[in-house]
N, C-alpha and C. Protein backbone atom coordinates (compact mmCIF):
# COMPACT_ATOMS: atom_id res chain seq x y z
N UNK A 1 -101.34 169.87 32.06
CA UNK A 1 -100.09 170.00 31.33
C UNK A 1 -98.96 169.26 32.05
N UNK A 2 -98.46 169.16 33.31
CA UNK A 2 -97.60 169.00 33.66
C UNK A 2 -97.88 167.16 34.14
N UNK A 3 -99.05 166.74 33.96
CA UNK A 3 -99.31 165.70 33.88
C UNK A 3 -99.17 165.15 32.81
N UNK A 4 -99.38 165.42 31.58
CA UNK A 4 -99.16 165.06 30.48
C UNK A 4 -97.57 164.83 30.27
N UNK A 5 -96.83 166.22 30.66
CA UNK A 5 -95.24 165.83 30.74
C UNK A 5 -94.53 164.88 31.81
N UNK A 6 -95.50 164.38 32.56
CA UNK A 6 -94.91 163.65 33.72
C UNK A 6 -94.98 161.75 32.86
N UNK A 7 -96.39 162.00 32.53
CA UNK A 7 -96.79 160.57 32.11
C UNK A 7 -95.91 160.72 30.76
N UNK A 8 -95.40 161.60 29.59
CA UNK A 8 -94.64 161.05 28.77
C UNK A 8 -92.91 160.93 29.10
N UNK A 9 -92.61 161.39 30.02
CA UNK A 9 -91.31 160.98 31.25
C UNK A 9 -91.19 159.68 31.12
N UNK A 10 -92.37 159.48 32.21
CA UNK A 10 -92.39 158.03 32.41
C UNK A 10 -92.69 157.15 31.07
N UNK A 11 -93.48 157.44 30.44
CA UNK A 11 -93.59 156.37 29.16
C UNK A 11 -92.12 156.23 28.45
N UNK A 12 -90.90 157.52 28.55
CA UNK A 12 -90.07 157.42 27.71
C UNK A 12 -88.97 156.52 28.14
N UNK A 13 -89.18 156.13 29.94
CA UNK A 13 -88.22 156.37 31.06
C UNK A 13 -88.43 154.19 30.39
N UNK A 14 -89.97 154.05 30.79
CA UNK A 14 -90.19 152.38 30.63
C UNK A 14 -89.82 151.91 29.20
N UNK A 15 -90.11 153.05 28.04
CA UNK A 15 -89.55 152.12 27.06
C UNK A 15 -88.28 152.20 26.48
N UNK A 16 -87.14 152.78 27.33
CA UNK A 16 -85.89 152.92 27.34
C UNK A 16 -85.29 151.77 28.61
N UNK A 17 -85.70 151.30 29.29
CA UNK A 17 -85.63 150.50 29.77
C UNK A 17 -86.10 149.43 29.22
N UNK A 18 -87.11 148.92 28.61
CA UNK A 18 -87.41 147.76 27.70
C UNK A 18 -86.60 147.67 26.77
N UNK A 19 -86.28 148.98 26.04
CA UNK A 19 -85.06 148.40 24.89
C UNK A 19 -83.88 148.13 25.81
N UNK A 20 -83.70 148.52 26.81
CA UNK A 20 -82.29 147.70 27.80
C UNK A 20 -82.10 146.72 27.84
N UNK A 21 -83.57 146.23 28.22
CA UNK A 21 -83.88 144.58 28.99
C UNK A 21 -83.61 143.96 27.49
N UNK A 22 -84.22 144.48 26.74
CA UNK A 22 -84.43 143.31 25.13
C UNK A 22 -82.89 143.56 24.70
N UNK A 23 -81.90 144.85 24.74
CA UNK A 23 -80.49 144.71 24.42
C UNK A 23 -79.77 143.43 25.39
N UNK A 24 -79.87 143.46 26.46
CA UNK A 24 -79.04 143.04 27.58
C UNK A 24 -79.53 141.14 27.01
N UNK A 25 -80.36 141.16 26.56
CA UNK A 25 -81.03 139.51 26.46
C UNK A 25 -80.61 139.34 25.05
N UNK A 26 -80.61 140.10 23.79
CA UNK A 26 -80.13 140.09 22.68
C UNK A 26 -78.83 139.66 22.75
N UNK A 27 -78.13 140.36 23.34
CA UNK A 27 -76.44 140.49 23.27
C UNK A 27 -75.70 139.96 24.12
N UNK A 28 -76.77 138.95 25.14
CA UNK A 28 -76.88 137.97 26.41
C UNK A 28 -75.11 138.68 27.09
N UNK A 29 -75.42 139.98 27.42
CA UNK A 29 -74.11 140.89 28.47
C UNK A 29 -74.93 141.64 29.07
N UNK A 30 -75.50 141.58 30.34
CA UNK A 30 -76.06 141.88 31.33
C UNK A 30 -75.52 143.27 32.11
N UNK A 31 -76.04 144.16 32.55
CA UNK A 31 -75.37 145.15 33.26
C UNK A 31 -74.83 144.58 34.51
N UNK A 32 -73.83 144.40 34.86
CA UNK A 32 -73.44 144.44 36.35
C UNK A 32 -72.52 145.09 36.68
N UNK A 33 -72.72 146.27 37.81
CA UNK A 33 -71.76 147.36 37.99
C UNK A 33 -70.82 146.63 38.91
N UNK A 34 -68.87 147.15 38.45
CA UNK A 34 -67.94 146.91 38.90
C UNK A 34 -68.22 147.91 40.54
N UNK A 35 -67.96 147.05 41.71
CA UNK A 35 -67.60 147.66 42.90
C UNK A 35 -66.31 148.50 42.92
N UNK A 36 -66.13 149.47 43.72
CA UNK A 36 -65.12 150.72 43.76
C UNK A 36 -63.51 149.88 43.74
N UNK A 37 -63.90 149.17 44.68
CA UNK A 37 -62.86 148.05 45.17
C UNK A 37 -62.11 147.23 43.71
N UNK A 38 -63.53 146.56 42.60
CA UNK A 38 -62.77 146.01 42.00
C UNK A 38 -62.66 146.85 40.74
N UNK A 39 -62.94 147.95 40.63
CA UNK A 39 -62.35 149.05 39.76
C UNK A 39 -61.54 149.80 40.07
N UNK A 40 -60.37 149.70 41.08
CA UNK A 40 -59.29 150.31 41.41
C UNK A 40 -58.39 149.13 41.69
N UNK A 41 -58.62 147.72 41.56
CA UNK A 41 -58.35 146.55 41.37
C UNK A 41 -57.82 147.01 39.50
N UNK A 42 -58.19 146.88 39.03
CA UNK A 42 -58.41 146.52 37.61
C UNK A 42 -57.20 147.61 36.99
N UNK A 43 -57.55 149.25 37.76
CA UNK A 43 -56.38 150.25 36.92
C UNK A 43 -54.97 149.68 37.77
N UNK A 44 -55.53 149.78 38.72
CA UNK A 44 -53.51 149.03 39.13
C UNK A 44 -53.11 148.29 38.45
N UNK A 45 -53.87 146.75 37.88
CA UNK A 45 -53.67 145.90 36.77
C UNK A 45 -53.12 145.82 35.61
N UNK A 46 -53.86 147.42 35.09
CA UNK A 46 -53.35 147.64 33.98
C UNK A 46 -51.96 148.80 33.75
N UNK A 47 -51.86 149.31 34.86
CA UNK A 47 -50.40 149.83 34.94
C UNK A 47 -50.61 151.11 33.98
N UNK A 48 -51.62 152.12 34.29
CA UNK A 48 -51.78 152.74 33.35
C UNK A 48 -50.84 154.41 33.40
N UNK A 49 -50.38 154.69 32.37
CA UNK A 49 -49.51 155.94 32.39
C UNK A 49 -50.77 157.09 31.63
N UNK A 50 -49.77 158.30 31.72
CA UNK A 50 -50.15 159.29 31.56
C UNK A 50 -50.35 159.11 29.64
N UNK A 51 -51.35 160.27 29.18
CA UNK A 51 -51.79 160.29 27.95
C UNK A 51 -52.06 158.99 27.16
N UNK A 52 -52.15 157.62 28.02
CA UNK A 52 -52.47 156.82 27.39
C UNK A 52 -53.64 156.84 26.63
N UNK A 53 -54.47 155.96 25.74
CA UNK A 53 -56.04 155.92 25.36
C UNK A 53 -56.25 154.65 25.79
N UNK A 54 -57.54 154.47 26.61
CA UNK A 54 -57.98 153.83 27.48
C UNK A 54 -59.77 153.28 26.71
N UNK A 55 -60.00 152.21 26.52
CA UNK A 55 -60.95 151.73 26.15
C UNK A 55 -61.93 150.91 27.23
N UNK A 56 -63.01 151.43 27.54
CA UNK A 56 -63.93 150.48 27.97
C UNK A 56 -65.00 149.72 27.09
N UNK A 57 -64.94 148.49 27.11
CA UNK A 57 -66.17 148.04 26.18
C UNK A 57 -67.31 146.98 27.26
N UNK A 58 -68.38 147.84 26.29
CA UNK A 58 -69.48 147.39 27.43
C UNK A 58 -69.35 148.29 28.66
N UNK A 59 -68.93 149.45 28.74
CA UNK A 59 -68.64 150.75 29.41
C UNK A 59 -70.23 150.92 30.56
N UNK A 60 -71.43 150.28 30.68
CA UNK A 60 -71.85 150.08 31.63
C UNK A 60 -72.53 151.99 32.34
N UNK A 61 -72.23 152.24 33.53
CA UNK A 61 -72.51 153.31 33.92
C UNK A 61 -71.35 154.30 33.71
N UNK A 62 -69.97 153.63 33.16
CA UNK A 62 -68.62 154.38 32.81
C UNK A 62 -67.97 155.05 34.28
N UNK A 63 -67.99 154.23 35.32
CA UNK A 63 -67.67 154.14 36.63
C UNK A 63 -66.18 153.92 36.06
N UNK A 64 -65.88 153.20 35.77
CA UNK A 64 -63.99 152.67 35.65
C UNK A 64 -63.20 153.88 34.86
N UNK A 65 -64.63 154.60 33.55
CA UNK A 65 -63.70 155.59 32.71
C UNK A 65 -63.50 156.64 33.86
N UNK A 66 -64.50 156.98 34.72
CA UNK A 66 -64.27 158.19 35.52
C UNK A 66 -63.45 157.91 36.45
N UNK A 67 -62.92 156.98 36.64
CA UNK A 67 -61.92 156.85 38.11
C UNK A 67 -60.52 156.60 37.08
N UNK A 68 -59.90 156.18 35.68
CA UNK A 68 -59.31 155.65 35.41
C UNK A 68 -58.45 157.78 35.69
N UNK A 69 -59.77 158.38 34.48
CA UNK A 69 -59.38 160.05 34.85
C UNK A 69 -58.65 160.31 36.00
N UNK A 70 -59.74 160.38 37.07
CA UNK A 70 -58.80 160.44 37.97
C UNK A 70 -57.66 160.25 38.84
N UNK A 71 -57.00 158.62 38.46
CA UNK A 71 -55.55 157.96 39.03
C UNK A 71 -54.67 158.83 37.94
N UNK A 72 -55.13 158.57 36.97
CA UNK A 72 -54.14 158.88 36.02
C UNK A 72 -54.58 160.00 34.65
N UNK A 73 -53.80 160.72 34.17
CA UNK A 73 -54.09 161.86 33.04
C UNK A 73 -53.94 160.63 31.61
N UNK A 74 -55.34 160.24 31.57
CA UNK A 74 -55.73 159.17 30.40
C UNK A 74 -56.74 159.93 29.54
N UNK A 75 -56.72 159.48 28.07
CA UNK A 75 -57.90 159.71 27.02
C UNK A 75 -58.96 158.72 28.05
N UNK A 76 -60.10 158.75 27.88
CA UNK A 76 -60.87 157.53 28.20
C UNK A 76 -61.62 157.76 27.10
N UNK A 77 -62.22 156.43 26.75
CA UNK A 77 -63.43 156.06 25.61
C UNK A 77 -64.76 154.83 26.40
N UNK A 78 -65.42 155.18 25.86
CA UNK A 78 -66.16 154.09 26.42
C UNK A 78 -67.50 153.68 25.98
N UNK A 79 -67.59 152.37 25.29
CA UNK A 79 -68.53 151.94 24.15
C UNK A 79 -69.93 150.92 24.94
N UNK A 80 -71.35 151.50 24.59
CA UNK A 80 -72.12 150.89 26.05
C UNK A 80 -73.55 150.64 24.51
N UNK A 81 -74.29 149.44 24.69
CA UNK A 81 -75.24 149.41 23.67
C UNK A 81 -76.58 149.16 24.27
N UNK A 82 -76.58 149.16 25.44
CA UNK A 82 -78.02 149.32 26.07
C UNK A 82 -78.06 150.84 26.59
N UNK A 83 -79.28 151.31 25.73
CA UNK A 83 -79.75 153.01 25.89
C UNK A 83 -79.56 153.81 27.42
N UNK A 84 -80.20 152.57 28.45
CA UNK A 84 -80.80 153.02 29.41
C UNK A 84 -78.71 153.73 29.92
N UNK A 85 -78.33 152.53 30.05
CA UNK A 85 -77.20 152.41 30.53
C UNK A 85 -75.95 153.76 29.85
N UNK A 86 -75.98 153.68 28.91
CA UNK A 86 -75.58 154.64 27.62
C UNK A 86 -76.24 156.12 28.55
N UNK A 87 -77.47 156.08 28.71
CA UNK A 87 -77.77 157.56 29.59
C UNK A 87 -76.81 157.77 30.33
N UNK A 88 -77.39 156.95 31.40
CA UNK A 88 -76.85 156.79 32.86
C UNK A 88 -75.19 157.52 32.77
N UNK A 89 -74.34 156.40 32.03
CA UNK A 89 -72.89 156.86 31.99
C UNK A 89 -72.60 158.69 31.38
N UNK A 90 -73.61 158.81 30.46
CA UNK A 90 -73.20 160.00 29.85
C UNK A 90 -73.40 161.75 31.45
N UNK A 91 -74.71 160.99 31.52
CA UNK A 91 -75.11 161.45 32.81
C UNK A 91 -74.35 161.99 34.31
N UNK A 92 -73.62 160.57 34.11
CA UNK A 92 -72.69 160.43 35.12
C UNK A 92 -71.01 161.77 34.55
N UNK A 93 -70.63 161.14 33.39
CA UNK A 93 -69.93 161.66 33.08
C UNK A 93 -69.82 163.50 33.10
N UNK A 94 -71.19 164.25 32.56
CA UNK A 94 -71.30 165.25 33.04
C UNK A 94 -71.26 165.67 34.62
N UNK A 95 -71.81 165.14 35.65
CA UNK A 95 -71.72 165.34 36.89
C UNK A 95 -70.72 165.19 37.59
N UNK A 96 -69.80 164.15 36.82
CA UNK A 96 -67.98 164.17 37.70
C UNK A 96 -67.27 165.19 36.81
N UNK A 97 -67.70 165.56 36.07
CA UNK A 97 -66.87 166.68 35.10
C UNK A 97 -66.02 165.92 33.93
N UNK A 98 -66.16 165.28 33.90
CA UNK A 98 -65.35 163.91 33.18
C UNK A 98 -65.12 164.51 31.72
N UNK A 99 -64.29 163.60 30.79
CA UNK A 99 -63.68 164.20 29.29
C UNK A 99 -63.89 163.24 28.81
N UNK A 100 -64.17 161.84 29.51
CA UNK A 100 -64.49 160.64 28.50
C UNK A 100 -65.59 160.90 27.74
N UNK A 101 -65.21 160.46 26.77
CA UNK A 101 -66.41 159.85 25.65
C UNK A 101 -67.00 159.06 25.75
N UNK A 102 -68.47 158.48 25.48
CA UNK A 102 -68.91 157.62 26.02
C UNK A 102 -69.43 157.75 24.19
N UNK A 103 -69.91 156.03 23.32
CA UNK A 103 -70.56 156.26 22.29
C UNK A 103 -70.95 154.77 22.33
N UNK A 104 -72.69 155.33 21.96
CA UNK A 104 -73.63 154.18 21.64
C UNK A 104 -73.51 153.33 20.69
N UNK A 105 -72.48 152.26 20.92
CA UNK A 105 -71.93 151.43 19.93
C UNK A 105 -71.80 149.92 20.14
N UNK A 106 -72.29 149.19 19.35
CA UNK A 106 -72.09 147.65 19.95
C UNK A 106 -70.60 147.93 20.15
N UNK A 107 -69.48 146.81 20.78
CA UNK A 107 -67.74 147.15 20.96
C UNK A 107 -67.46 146.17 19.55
N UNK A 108 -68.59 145.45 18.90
CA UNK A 108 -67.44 144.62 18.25
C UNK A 108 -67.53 145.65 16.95
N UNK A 109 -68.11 146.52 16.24
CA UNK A 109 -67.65 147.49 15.63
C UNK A 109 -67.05 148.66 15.51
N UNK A 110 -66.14 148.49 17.18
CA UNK A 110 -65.40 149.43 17.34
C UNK A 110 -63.98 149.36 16.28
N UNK A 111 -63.26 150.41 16.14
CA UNK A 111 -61.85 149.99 16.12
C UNK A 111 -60.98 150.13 17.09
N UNK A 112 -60.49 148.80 17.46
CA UNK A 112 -59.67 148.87 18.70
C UNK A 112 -58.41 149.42 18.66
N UNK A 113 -57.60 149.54 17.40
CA UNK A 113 -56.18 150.31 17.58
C UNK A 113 -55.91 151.24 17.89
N UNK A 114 -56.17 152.22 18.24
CA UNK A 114 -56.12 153.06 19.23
C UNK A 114 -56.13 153.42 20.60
N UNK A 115 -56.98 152.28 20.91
CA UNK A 115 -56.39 151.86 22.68
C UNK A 115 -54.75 151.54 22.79
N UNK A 116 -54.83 151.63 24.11
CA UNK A 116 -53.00 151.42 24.43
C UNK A 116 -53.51 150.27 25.90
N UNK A 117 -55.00 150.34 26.21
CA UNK A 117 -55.62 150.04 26.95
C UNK A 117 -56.56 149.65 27.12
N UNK A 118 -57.37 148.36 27.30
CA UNK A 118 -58.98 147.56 27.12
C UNK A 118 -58.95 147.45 27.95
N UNK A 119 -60.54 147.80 29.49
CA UNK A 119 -61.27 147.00 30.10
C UNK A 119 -62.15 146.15 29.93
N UNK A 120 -63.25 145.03 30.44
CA UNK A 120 -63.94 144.91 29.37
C UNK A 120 -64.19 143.90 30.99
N UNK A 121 -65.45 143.57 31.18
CA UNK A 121 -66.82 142.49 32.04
C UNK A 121 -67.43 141.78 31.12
N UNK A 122 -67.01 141.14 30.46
CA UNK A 122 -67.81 140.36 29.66
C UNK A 122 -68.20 139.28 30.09
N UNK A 123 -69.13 138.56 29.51
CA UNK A 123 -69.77 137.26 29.74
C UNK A 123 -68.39 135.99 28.68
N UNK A 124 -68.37 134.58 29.16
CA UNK A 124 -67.77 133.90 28.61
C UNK A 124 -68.20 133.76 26.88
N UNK A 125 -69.32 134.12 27.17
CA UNK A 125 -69.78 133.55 25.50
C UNK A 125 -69.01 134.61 24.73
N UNK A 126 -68.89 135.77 25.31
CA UNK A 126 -68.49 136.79 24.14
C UNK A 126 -66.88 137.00 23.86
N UNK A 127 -66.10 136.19 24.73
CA UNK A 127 -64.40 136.24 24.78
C UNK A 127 -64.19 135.97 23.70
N UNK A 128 -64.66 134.42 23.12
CA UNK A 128 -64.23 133.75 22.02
C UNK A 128 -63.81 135.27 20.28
N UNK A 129 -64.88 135.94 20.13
CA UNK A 129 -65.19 136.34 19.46
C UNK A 129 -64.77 137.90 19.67
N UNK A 130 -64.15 138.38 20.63
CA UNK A 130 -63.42 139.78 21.70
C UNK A 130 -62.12 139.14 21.35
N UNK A 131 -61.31 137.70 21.56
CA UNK A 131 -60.56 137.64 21.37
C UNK A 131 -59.71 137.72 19.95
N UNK A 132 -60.41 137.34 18.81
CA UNK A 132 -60.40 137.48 17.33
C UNK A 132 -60.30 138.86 17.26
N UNK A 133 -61.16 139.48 17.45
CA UNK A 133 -61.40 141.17 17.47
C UNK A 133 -59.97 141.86 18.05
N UNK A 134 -59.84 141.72 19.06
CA UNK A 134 -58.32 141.88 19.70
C UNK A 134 -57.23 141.35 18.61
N UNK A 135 -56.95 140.01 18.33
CA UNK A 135 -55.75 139.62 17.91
C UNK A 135 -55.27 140.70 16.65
N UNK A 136 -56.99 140.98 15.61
CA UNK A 136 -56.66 141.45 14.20
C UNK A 136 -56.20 142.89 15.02
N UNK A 137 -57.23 143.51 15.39
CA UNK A 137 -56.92 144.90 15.72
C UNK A 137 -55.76 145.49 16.67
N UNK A 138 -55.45 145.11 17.68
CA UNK A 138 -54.26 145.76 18.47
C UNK A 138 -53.55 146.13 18.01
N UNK A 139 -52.72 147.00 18.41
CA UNK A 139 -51.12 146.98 18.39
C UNK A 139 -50.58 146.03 19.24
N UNK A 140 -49.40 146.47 18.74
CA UNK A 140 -48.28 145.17 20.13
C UNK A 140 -48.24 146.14 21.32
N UNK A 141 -48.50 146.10 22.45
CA UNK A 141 -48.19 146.42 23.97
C UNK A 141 -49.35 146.48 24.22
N UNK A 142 -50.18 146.51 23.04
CA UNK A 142 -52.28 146.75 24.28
C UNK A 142 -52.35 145.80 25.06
N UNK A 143 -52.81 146.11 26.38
CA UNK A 143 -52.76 145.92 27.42
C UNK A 143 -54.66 145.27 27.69
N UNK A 144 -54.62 144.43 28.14
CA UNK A 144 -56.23 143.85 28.20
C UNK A 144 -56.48 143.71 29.21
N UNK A 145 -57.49 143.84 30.20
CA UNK A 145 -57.56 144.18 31.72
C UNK A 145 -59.04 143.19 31.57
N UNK A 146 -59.52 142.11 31.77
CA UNK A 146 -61.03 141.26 31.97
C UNK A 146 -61.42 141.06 33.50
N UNK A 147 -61.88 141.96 33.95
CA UNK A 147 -63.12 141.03 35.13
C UNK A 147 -63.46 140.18 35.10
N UNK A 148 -63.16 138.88 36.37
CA UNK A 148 -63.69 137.96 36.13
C UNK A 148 -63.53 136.79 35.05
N UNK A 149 -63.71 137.04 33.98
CA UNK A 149 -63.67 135.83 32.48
C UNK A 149 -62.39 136.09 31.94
N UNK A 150 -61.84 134.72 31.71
CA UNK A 150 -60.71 134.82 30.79
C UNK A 150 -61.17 134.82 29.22
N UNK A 151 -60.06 135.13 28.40
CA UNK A 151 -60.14 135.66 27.20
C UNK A 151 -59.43 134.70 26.56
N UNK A 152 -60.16 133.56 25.61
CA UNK A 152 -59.05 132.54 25.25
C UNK A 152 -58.06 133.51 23.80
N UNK A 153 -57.30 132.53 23.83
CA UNK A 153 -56.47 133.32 22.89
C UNK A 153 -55.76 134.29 22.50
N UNK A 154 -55.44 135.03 24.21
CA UNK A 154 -54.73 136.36 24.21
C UNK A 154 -53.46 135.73 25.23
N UNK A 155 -52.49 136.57 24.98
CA UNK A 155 -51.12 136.17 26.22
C UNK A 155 -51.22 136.26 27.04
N UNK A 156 -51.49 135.58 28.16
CA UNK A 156 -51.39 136.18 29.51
C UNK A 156 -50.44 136.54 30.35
N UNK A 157 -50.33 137.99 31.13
CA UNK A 157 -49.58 138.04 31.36
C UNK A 157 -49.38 138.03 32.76
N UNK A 158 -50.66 138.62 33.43
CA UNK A 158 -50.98 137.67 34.87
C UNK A 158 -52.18 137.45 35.32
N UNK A 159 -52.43 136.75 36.13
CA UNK A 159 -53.36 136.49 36.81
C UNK A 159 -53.50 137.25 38.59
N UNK A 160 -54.55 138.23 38.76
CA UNK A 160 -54.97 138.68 39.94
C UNK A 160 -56.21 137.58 40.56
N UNK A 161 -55.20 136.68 41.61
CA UNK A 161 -57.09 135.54 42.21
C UNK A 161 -57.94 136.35 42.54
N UNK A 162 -59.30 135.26 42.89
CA UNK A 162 -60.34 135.74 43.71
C UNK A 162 -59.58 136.25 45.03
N UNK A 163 -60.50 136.75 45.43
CA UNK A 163 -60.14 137.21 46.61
C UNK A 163 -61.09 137.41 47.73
N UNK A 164 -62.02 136.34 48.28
CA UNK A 164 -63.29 135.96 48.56
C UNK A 164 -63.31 136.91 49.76
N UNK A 165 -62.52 137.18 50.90
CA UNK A 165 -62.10 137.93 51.92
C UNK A 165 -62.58 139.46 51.97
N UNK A 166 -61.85 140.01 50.36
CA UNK A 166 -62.24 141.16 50.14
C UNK A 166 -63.38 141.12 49.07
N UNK A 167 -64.05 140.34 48.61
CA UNK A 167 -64.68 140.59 47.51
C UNK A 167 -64.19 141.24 46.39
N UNK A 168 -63.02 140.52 45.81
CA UNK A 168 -62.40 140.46 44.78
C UNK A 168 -62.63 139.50 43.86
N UNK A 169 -63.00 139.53 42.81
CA UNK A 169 -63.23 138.70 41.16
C UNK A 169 -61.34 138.75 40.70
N UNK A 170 -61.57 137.54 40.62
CA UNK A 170 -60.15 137.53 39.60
C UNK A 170 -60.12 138.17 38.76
N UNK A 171 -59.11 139.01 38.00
CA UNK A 171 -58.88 139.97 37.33
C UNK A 171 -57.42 139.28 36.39
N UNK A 172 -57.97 139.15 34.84
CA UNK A 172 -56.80 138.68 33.98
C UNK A 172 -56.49 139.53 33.25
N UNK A 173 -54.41 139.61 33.48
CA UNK A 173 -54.04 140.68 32.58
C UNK A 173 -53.61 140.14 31.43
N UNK A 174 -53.49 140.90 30.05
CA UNK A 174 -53.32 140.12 29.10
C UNK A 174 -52.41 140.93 28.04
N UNK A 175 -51.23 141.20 27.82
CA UNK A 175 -50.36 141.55 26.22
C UNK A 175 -50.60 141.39 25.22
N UNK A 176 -50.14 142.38 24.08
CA UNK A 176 -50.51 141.90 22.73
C UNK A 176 -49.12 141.70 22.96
């Protein structure tokens, strides 16, 4: 018996991970977790106040929603479309005690007006098409916080460099 529940564990464990691998190659946005460093990089960036709503897309293990909680008294949301990863964060989220939401959603069928606040690691290919998504949906003051990749077609409002010393990724801030 308990072999039987061990081996369907594992069978459920590998093919939740295969639909990862085949999401992550589908939707060519790869998991790569933000370091502590450049996720406390990123909320200073975004200058975030109290009761804001805070969006992560591509929300990952939801490392940034649980620390954003803790700097600051924020809604967090956070939209993740590979399963494995989608666990992981929800997972996570119960064990820090967390209030974010986490929902298994590609981000480009999110609705974004309701953020006051976007993080977002994306790959270059997907800005072009994040940025369209952004322009229709925002309000005026959403605030766009990108790791790493710029976002053509949004305002910028600054630029954080690399920072090779500390292992810092440039970080672009961006206005509606």
């Amino acid at each position: 018996m308990f072999r039987d529940i061990t081996l369907l564990l594992v069978t459920v464990f590998f093919l939740l991970l295969l639909v990862t691998v085949f999401m992550h190659m589908f939707f060519l946005v790869p998991y790569v977790p933000s370091k502590k460093r450049v996720v406390e990089r990123m909320i200073r960036a975004a200058g975030l106040k109290p009761d804001e709503t805070v969006y992560d897309l591509g929300c990952g293990d939801g490392r940034l929603l649980i620390e954003s909680e803790k700097k600051v008294r924020v809604k967090t949301v956070g939209f993740e479309i590979a399963p494995l990863m989608y666990l992981l964060a929800k997972a996570r989220m119960i064990l820090a005690g967390s209030r974010a939401q986490i929902f298994f959603r590609n981000l480009f069928t999110v609705d974004l007006k309701p953020a006051n606040v976007i993080f977002c690691y994306l790959l270059p290919n997907v800005m072009p098409r994040l940025s369209e998504k952004i322009n229709k949906e925002c309000r005026r003051g959403t605030r766009i916080i990108s790791n790493t990749f710029h976002i053509p077609g949004l305002k910028l409002k600054k630029i954080l460099k690399k920072d090779d010393n500390m292992g810092l990724p440039t970080v672009y801030v961006y206005q509606i």
